[in-house]
PDB file of N, CA and C in Angstrom:
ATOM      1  N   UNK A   1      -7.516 -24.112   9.978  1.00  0.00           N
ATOM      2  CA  UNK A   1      -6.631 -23.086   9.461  1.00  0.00           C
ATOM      3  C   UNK A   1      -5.413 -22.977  10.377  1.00  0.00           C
ATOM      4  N   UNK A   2      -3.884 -23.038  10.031  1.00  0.00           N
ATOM      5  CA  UNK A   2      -2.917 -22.605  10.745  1.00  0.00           C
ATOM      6  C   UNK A   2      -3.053 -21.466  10.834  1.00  0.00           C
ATOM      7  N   UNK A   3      -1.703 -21.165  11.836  1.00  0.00           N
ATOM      8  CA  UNK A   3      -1.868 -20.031  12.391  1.00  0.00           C
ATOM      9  C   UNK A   3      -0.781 -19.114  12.030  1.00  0.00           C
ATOM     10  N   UNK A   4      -0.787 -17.839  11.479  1.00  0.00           N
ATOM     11  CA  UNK A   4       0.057 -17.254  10.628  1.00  0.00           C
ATOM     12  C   UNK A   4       1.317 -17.025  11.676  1.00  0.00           C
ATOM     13  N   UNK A   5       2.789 -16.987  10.728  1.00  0.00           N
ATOM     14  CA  UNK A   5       3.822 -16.591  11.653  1.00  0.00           C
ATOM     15  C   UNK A   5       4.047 -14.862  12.779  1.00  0.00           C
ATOM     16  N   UNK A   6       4.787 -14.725  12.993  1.00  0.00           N
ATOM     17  CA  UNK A   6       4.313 -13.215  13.640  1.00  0.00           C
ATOM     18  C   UNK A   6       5.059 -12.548  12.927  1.00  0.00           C
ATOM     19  N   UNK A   7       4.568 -11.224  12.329  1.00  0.00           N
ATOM     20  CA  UNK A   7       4.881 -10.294  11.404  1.00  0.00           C
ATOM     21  C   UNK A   7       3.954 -10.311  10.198  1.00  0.00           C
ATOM     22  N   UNK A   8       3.268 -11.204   9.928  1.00  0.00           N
ATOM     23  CA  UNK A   8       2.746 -11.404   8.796  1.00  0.00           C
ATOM     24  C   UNK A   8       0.972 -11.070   9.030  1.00  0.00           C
ATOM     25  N   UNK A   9       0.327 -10.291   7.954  1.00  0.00           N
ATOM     26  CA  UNK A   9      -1.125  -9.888   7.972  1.00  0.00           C
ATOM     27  C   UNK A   9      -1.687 -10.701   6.630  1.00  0.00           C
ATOM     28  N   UNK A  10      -2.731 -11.249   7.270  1.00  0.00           N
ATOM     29  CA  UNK A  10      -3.734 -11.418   6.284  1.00  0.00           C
ATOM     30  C   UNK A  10      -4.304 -10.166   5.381  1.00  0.00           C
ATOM     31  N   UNK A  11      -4.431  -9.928   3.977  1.00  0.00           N
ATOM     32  CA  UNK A  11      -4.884  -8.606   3.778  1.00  0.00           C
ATOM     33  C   UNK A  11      -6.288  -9.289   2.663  1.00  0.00           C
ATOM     34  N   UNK A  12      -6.154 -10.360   2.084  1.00  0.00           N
ATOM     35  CA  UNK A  12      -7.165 -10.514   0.988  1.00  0.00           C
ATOM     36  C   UNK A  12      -7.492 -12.278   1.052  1.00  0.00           C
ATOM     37  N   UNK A  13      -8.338 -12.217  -0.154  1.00  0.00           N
ATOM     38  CA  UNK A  13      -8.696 -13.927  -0.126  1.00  0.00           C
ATOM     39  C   UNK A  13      -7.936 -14.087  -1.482  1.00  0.00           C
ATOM     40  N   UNK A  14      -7.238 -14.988  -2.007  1.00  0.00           N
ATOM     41  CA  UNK A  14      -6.212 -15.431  -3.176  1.00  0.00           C
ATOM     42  C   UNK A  14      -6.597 -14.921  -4.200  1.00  0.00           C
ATOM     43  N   UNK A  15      -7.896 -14.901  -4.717  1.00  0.00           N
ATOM     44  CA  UNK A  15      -8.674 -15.476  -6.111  1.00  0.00           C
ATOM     45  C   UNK A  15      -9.078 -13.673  -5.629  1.00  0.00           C
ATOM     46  N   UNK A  16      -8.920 -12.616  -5.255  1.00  0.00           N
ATOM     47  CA  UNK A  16      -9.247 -11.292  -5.373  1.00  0.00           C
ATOM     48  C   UNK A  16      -8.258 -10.487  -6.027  1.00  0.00           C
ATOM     49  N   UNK A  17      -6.850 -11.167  -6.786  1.00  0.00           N
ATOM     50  CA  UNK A  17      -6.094 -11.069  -7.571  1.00  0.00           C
ATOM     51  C   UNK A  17      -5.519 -11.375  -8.498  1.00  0.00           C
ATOM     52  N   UNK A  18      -5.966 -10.995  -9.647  1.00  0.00           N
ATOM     53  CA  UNK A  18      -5.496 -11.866 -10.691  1.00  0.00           C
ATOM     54  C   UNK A  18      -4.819 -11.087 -11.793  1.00  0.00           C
ATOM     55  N   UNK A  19      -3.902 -11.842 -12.560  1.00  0.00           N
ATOM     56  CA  UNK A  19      -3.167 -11.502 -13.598  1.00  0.00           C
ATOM     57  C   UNK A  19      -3.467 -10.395 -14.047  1.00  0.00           C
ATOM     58  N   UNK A  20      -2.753  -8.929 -14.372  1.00  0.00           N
ATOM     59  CA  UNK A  20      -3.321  -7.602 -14.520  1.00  0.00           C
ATOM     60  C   UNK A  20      -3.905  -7.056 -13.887  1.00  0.00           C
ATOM     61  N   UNK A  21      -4.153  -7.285 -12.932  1.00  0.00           N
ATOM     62  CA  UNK A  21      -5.654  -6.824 -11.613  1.00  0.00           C
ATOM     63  C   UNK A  21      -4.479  -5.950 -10.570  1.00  0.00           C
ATOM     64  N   UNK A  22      -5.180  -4.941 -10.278  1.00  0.00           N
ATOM     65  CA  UNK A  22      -4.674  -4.164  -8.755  1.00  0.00           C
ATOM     66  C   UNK A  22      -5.032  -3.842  -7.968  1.00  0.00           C
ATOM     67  N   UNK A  23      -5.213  -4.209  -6.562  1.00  0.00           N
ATOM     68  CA  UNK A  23      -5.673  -3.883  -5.485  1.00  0.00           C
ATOM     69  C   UNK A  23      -5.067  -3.364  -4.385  1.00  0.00           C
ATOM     70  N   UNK A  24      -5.653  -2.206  -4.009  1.00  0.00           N
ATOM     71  CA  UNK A  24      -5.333  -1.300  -2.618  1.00  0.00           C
ATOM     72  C   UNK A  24      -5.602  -2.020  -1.593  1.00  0.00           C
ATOM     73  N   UNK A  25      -5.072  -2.277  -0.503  1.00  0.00           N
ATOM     74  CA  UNK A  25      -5.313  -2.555   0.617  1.00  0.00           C
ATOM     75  C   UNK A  25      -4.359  -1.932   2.020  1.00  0.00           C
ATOM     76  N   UNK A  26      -5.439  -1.458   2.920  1.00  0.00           N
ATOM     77  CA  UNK A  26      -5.116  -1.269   4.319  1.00  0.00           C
ATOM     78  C   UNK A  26      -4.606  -2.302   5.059  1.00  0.00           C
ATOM     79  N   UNK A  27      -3.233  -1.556   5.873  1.00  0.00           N
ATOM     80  CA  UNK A  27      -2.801  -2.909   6.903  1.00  0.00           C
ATOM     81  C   UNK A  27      -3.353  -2.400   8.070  1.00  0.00           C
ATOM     82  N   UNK A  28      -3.162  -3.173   9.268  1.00  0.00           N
ATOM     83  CA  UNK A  28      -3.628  -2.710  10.249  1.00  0.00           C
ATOM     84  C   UNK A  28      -2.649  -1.497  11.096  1.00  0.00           C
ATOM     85  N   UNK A  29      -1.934  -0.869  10.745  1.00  0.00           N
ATOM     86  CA  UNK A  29      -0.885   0.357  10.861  1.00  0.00           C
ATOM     87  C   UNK A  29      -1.809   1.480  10.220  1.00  0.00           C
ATOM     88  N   UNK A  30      -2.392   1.461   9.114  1.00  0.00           N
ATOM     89  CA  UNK A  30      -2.789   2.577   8.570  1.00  0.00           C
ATOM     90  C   UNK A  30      -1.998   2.843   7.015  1.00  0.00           C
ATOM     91  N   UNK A  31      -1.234   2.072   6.791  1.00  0.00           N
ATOM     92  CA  UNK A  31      -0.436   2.025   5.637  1.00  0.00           C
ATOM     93  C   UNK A  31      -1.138   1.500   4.884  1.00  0.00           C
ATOM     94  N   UNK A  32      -0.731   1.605   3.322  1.00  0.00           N
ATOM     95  CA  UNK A  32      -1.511   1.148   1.906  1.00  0.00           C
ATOM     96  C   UNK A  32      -0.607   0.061   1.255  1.00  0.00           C
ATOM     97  N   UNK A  33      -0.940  -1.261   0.896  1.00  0.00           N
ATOM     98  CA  UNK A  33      -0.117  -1.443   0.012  1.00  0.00           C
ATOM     99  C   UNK A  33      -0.815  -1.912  -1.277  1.00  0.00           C
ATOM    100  N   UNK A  34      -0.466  -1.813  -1.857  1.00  0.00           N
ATOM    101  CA  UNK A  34      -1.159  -1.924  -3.544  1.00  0.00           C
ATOM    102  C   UNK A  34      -0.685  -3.845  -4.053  1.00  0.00           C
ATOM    103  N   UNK A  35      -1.404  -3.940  -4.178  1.00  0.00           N
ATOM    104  CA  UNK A  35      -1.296  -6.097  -4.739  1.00  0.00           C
ATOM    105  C   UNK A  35      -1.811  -5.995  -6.224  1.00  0.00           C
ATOM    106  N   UNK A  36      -0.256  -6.567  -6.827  1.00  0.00           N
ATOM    107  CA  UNK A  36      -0.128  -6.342  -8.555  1.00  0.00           C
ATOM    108  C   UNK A  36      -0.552  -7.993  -8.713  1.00  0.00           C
ATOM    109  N   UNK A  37      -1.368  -8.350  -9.324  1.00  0.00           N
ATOM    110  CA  UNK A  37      -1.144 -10.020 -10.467  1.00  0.00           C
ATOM    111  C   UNK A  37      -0.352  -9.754 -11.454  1.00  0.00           C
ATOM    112  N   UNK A  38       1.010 -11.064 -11.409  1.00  0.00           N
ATOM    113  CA  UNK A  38       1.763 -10.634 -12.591  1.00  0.00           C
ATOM    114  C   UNK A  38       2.478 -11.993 -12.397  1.00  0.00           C
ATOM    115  N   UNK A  39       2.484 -12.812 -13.473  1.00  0.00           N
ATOM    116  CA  UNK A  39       2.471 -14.189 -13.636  1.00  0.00           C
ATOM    117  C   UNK A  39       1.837 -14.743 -13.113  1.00  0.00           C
ATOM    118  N   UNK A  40       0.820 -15.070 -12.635  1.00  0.00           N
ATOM    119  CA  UNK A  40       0.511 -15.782 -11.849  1.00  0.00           C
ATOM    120  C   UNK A  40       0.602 -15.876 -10.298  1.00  0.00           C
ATOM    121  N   UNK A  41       1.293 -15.261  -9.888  1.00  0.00           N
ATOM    122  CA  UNK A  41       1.694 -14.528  -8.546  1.00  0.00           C
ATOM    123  C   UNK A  41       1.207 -13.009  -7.960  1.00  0.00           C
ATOM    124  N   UNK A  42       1.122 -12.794  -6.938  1.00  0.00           N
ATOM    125  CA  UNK A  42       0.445 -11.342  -6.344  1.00  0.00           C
ATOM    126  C   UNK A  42       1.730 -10.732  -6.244  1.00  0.00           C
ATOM    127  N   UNK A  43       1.971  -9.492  -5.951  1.00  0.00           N
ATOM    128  CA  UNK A  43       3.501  -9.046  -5.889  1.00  0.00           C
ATOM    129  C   UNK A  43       2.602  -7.628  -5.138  1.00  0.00           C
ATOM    130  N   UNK A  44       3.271  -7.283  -3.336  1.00  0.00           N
ATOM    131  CA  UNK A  44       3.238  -6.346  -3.399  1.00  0.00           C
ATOM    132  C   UNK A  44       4.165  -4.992  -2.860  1.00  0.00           C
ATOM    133  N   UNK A  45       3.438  -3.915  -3.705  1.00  0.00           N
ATOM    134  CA  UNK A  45       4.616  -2.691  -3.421  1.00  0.00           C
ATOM    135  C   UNK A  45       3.804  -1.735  -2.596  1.00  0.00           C
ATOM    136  N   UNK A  46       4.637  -0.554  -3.083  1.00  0.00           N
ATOM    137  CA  UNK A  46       3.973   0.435  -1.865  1.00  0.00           C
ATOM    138  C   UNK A  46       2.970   1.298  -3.102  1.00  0.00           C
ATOM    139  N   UNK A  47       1.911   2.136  -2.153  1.00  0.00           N
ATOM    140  CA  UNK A  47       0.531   1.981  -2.837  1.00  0.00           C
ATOM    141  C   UNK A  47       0.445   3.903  -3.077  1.00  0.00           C
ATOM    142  N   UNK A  48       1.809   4.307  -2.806  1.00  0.00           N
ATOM    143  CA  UNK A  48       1.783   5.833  -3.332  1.00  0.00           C
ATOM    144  C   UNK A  48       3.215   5.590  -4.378  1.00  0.00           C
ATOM    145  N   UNK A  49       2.987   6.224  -5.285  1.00  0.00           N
ATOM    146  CA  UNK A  49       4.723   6.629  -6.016  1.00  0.00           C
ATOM    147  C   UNK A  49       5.935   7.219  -5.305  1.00  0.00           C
ATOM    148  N   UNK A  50       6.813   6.830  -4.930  1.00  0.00           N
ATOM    149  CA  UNK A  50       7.547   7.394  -4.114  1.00  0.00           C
ATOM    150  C   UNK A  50       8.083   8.853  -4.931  1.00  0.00           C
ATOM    151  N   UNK A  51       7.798   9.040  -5.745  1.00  0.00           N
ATOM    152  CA  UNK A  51       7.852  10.452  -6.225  1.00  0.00           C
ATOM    153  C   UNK A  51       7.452  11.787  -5.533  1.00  0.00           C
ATOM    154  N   UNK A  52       5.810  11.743  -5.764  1.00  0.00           N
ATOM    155  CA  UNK A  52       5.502  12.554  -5.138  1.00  0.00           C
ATOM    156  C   UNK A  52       3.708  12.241  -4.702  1.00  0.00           C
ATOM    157  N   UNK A  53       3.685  10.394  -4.463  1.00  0.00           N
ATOM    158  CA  UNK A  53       2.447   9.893  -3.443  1.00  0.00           C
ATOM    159  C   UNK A  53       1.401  10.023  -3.987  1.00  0.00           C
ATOM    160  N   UNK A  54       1.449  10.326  -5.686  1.00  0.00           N
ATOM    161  CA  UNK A  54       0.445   9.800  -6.412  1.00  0.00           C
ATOM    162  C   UNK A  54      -0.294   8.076  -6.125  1.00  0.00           C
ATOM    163  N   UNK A  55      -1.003   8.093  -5.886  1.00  0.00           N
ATOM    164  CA  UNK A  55      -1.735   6.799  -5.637  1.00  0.00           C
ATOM    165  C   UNK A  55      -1.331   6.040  -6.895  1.00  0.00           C
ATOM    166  N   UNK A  56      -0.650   4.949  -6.957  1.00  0.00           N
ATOM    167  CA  UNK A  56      -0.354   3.948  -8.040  1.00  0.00           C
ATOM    168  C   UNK A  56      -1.844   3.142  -8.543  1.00  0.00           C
ATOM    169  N   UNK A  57      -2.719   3.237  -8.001  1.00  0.00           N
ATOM    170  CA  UNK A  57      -3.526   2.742  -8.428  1.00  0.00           C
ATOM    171  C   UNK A  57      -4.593   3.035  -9.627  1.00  0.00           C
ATOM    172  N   UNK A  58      -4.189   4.219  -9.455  1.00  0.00           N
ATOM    173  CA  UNK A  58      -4.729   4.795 -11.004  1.00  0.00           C
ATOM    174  C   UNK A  58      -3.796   5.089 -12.001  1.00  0.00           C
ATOM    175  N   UNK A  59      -2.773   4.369 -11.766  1.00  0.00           N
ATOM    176  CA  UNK A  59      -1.557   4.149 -12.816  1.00  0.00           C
ATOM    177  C   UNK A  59      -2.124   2.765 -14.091  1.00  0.00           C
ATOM    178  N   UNK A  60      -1.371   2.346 -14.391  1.00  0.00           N
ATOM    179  CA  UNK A  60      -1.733   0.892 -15.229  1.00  0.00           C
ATOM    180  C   UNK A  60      -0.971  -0.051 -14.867  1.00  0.00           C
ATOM    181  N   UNK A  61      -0.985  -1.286 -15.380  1.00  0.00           N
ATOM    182  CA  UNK A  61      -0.003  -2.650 -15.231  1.00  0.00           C
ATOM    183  C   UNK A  61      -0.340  -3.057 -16.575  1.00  0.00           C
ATOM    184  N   UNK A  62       1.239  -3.309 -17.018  1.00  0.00           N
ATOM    185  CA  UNK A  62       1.156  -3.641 -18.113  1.00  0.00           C
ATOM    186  C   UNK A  62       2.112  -4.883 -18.235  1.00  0.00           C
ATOM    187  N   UNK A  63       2.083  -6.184 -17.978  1.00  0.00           N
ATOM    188  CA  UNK A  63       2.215  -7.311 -17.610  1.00  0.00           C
ATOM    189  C   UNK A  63       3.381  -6.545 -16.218  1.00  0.00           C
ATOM    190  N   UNK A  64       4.665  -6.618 -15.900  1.00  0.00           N
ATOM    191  CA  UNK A  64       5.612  -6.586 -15.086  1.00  0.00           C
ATOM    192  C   UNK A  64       5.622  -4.826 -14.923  1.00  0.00           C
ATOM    193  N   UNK A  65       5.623  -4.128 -16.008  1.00  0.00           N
ATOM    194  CA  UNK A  65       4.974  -2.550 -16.061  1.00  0.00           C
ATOM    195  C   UNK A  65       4.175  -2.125 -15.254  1.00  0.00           C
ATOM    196  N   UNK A  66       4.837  -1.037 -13.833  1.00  0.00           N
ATOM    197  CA  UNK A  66       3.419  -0.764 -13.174  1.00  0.00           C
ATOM    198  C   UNK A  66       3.728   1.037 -13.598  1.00  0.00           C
ATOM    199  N   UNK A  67       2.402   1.745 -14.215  1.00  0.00           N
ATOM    200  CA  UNK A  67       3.034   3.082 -15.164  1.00  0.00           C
ATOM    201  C   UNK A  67       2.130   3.977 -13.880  1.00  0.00           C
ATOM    202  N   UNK A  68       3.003   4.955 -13.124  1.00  0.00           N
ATOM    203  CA  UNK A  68       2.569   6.507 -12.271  1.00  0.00           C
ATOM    204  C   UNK A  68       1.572   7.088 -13.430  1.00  0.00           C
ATOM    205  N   UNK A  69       0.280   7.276 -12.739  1.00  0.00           N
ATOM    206  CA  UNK A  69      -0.386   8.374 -13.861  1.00  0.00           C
ATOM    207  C   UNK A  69      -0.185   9.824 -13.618  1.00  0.00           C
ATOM    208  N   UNK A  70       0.617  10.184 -12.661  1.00  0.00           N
ATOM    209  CA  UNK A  70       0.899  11.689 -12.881  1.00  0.00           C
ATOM    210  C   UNK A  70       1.982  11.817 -14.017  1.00  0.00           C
ATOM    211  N   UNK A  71       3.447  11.144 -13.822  1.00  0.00           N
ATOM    212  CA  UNK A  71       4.698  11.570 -14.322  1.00  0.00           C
ATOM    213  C   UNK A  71       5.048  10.716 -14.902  1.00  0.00           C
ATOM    214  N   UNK A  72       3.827   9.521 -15.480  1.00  0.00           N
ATOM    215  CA  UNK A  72       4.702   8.396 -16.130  1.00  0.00           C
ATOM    216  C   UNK A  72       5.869   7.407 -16.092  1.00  0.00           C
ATOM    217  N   UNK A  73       5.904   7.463 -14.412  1.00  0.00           N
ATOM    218  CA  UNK A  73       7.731   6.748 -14.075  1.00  0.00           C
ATOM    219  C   UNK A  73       7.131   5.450 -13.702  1.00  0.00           C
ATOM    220  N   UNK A  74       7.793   4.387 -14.328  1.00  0.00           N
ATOM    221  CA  UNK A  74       7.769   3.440 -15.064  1.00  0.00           C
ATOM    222  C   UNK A  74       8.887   2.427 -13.410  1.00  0.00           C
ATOM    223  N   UNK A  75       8.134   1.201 -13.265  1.00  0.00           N
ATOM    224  CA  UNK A  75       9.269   0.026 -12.510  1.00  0.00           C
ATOM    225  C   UNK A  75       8.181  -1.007 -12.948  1.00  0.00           C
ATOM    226  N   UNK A  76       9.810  -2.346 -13.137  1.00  0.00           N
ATOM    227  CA  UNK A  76       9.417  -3.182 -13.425  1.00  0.00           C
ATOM    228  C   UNK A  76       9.027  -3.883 -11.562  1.00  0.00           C
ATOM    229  N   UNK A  77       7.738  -4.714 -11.562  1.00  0.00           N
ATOM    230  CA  UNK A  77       7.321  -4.646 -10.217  1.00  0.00           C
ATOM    231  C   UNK A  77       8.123  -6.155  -9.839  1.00  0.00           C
ATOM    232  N   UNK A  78       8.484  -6.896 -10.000  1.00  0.00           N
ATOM    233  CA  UNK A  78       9.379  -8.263  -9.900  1.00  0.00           C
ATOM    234  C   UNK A  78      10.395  -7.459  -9.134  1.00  0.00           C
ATOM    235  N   UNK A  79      10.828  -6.745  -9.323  1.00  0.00           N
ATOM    236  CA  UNK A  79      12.310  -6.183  -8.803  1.00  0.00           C
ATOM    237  C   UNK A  79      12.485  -5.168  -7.824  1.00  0.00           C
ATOM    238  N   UNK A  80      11.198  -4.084  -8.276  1.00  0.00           N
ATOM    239  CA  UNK A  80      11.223  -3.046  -7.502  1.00  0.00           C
ATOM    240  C   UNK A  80      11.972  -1.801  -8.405  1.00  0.00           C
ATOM    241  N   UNK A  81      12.870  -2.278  -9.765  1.00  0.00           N
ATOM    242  CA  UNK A  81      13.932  -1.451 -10.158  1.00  0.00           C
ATOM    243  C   UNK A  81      13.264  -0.234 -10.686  1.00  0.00           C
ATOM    244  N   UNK A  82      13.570   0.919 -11.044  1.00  0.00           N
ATOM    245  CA  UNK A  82      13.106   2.062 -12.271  1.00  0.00           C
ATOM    246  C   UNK A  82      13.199   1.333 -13.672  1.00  0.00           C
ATOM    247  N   UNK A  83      12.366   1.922 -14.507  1.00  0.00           N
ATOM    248  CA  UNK A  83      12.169   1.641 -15.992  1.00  0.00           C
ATOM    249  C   UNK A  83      11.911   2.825 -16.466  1.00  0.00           C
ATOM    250  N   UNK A  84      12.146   3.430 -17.409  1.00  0.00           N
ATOM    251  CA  UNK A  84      11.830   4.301 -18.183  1.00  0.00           C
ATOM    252  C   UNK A  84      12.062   5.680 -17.264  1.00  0.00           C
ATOM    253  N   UNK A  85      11.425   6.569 -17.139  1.00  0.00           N
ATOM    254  CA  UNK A  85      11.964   7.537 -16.717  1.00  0.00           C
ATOM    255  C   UNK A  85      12.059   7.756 -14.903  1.00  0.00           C
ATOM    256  N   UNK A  86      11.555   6.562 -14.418  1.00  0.00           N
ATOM    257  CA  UNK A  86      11.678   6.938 -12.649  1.00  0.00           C
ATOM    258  C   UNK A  86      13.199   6.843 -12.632  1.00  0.00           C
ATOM    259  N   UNK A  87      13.422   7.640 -11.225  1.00  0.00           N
ATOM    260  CA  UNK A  87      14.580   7.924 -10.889  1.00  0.00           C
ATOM    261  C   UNK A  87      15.086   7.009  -9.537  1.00  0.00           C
ATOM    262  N   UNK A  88      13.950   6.697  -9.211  1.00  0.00           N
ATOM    263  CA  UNK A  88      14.376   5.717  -7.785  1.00  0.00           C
ATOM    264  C   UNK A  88      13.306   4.255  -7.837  1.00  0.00           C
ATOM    265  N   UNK A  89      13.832   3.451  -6.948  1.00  0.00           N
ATOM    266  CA  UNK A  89      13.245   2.069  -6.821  1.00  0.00           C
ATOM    267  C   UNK A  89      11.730   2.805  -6.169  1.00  0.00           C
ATOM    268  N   UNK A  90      11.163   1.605  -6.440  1.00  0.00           N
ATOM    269  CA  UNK A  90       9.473   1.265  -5.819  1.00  0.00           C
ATOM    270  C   UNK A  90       9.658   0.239  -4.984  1.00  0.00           C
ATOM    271  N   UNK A  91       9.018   0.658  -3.288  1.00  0.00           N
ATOM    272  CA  UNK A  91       9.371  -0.329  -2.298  1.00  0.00           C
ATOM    273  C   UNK A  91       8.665  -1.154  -2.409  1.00  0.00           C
ATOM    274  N   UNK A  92       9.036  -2.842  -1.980  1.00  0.00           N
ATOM    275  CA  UNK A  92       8.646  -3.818  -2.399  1.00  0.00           C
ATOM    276  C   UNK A  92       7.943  -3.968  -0.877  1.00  0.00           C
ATOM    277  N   UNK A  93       6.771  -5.227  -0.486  1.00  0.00           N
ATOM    278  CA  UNK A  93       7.021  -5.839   0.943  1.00  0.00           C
ATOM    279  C   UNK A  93       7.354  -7.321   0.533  1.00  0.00           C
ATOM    280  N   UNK A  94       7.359  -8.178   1.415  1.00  0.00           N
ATOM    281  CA  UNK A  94       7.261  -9.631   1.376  1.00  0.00           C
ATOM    282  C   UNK A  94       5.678 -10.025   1.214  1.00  0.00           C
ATOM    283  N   UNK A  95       5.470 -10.680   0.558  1.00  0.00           N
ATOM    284  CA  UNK A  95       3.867 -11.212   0.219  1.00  0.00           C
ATOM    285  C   UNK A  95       3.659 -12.694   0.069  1.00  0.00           C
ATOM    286  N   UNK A  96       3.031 -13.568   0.797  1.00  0.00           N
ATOM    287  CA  UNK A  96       3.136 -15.015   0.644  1.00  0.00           C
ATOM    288  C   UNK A  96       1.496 -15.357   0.490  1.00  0.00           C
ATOM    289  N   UNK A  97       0.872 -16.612   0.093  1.00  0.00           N
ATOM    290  CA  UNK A  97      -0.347 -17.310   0.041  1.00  0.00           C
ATOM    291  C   UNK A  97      -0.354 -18.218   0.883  1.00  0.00           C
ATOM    292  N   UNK A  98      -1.816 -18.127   2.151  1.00  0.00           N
ATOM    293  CA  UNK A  98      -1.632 -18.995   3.549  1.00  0.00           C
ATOM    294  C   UNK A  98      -2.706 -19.513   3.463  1.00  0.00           C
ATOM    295  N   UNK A  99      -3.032 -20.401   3.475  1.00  0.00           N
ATOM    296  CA  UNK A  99      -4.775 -20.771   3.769  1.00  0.00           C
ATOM    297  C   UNK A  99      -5.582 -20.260   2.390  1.00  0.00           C
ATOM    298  N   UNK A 100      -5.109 -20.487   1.150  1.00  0.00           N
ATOM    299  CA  UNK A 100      -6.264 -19.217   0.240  1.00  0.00           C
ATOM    300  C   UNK A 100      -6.460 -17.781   0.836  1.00  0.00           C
ATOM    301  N   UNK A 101      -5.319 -17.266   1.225  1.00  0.00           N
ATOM    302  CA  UNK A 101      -5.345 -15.942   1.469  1.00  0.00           C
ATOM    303  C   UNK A 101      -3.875 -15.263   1.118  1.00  0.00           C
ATOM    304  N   UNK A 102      -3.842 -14.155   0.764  1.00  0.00           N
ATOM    305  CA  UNK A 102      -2.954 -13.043   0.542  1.00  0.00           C
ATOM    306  C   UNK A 102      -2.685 -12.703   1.785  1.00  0.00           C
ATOM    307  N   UNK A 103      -1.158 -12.970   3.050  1.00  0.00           N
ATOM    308  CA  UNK A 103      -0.352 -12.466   3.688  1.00  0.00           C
ATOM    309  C   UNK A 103       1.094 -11.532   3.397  1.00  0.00           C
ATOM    310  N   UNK A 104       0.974 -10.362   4.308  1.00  0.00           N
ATOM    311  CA  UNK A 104       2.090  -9.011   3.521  1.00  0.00           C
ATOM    312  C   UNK A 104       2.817  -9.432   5.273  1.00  0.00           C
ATOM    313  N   UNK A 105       3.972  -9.046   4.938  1.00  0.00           N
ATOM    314  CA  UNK A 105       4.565  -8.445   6.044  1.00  0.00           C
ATOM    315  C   UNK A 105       4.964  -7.372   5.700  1.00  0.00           C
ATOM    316  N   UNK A 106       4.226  -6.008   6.865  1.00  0.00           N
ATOM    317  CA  UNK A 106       4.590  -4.779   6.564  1.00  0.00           C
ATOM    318  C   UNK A 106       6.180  -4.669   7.053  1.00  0.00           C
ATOM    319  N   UNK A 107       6.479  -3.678   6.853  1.00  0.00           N
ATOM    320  CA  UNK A 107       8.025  -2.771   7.221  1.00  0.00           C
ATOM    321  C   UNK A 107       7.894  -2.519   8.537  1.00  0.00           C
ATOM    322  N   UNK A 108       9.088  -2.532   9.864  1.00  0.00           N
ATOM    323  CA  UNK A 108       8.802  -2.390  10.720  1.00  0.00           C
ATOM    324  C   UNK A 108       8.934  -0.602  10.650  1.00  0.00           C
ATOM    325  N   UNK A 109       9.091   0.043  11.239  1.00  0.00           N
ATOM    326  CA  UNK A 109       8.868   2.099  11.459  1.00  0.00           C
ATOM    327  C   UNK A 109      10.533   1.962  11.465  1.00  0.00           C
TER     328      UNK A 109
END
């Protein structure tokens, strides 16, 4: 196995995400980030609504659609942009595949 660059965390094994699938995961900070399948690719964002920190995970994905289950605010997750009624972006991180594993680089503080 190489050895990952610096900044970057292992958070999952590849095949623990798939197309429509969402998973929460802890970094080693204490932060959440939520891992969307959507094409074929993992994509991840941040794992509260920046609204008001509803957990996205009991929201839905509806192919590129990730839907808040409190207030219904709507981003397409490819972009990060608002859709439908959110008012602000959904933070993205960097997310790559190393070894058959899911690597995030968190945000520095």
């Amino acid at each position: 196995m190489t050895s990952l660059a610096e900044g970057w965390e292992r958070v999952c094994a590849r095949d623990e995400v798939t197309d429509g699938e969402m998973l929460e995961v802890e970094l080693s900070d204490g932060s959440f980030v939520l891992l969307l399948g959507v094409d074929g690719d993992v994509i991840a964002v941040c794992a509260d609504c920046p609204h008001q920190d509803t957990p996205l995970s009991e929201g839905s994905l509806d192919g590129r659609i990730l839907t808040c289950p409190t207030h219904f605010w709507q981003w397409d997750v490819t972009t990060g942009e608002p859709h439908a009624l959110a008012e602000m972006p959904l933070p993205r991180f960097e997310v790559a595949e190393h070894d058959g594993t899911i690597v995030v680089r968190p945000r520095p503080d």
